[in-house]
Protein backbone atom coordinates (compact mmCIF):
# COMPACT_ATOMS: atom_id res chain seq x y z
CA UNK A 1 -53.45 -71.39 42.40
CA UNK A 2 -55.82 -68.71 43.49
CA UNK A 3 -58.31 -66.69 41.92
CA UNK A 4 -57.48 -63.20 42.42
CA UNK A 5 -59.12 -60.36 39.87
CA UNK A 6 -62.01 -60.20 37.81
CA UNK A 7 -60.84 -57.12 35.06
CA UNK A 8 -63.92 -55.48 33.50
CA UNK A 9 -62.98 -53.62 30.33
CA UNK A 10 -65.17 -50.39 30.32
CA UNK A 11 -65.29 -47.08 28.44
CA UNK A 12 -64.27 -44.50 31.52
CA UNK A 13 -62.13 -46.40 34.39
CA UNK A 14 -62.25 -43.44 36.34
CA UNK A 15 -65.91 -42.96 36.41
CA UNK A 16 -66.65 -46.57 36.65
CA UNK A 17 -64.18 -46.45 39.78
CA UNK A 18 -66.44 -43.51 41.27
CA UNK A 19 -69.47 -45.44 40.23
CA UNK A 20 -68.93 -48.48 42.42
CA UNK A 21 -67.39 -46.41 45.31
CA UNK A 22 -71.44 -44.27 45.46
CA UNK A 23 -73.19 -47.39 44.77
CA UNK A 24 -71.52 -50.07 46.89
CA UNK A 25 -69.64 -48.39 48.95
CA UNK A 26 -66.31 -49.49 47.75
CA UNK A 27 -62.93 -47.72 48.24
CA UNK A 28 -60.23 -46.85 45.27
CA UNK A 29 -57.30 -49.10 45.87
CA UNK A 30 -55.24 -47.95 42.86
CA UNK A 31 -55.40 -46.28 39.84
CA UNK A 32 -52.95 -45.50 37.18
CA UNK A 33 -51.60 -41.92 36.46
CA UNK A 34 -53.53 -43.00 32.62
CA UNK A 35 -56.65 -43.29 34.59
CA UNK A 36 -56.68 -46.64 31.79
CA UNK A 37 -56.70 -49.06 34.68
CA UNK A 38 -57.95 -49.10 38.74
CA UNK A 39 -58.97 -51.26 42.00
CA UNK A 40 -61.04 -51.28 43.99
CA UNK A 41 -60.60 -52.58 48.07
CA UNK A 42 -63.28 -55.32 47.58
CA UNK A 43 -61.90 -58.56 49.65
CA UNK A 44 -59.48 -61.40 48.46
CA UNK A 45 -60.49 -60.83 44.97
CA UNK A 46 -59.69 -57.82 43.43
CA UNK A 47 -62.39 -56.17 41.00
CA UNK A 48 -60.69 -54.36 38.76
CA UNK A 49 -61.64 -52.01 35.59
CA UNK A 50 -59.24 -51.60 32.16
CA UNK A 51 -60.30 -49.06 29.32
CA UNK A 52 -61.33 -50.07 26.09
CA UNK A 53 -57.69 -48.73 24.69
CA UNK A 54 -56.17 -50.69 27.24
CA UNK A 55 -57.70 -54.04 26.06
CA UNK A 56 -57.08 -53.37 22.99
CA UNK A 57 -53.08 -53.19 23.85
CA UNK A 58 -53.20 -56.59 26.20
CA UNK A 59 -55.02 -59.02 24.26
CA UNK A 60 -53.82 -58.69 20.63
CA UNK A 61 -56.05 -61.02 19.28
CA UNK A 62 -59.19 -58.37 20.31
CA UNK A 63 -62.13 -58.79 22.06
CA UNK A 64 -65.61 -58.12 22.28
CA UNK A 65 -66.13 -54.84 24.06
CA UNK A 66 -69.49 -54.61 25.93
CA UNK A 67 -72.09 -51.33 25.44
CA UNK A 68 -74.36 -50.13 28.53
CA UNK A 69 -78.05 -51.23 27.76
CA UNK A 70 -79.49 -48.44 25.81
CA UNK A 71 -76.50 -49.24 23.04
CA UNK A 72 -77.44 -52.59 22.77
CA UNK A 73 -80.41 -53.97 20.34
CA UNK A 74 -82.66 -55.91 23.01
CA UNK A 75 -81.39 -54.20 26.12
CA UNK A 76 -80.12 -57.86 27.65
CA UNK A 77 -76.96 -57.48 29.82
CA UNK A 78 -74.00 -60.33 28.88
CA UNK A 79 -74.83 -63.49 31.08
CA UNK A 80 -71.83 -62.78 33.31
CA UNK A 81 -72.54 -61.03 36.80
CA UNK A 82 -71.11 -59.76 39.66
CA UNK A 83 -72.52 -60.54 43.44
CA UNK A 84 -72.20 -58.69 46.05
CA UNK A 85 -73.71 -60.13 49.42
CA UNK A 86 -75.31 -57.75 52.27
CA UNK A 87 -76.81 -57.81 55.10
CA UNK A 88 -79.33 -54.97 54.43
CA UNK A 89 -79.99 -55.28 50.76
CA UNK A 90 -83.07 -52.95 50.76
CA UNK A 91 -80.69 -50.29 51.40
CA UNK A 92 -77.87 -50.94 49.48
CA UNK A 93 -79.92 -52.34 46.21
CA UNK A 94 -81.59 -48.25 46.88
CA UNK A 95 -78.28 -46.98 47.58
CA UNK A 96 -77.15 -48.07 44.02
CA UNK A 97 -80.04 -46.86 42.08
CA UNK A 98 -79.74 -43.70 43.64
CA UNK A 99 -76.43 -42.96 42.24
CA UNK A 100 -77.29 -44.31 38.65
CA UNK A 101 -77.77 -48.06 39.29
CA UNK A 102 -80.53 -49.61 36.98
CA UNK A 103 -82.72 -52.01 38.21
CA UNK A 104 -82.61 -55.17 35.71
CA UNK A 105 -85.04 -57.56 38.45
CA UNK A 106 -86.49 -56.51 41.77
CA UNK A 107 -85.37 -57.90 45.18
CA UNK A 108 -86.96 -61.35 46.02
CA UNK A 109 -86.83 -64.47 48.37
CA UNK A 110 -85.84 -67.41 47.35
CA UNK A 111 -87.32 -70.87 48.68
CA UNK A 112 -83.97 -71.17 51.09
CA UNK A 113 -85.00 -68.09 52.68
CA UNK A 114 -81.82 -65.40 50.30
CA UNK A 115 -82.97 -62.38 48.75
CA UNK A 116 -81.46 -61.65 45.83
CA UNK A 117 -82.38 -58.33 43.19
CA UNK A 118 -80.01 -57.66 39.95
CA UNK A 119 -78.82 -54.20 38.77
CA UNK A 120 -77.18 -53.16 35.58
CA UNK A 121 -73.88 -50.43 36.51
CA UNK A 122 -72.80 -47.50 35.12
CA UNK A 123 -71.07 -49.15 32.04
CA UNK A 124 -74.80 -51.56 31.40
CA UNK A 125 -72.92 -55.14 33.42
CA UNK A 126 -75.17 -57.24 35.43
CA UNK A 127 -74.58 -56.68 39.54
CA UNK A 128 -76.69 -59.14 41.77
CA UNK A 129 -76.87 -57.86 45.21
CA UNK A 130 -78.03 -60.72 47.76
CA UNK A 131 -78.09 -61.71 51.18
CA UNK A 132 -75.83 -64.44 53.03
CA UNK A 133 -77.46 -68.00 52.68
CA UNK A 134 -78.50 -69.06 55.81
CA UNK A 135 -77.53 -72.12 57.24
CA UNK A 136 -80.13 -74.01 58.96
């Protein structure tokens, strides 16, 4: 067995799609002619986005959709995240906010020498962006 997607359930796949293609610089891998379900090219794992509708449909027994931050009551993201490691994460963590990327904590070193920063997306989800972990 292999782990191979992570499916986010979000409002608008097609924006989200567009979203994470400005911010990250991610490409489109696929995307149904529904625009209710897309891929990104994004390594072994596939990240993928399903609307709201479309959860509904798959998992009968519901779910709890998520709301960006200004929907929510306390503004906290869910405790699930998404990291993406770079090399130059000044520019990509400013890349993102540019586009519409919020900045949830700023970039800082840890004692092992990573820097790590977390952003909420277009759809309010938690995105660490961090640097490799050195080996010494």
């Amino acid at each position: 067995m292999k782990y191979g997607y992570t499916i986010i359930y979000v409002a608008n796949v097609k924006e989200t799609l567009q979203f994470y293609e400005k911010a990250f610089g991610f490409q489109q891998k696929f995307i149904t002619p529904e625009n209710d379900y897309g891929e990104l090219v994004s390594g072994e794992t596939t990240i993928a986005f399903a609307s709201l509708a479309l959860g509904n449909t798959t998992l009968r027994n519901g779910y709890i959709p998520s709301r960006s931050s200004h929907q929510k009551s306390d503004g906290r993201p869910f405790g699930v995240e998404m990291a993406f490691v770079t090399e130059d994460i000044e520019a990509d963590f400013k890349r993102a906010i540019d586009v519409g990327a919020i900045e949830y904590e700023p970039i800082v070193e840890k004692p092992w020498g990573q820097k790590v920063g977390y952003l909420r997306d277009n759809n309010g989800f938690l995105i660490e962006i961090c640097t490799p972990i050195k080996k010494k």
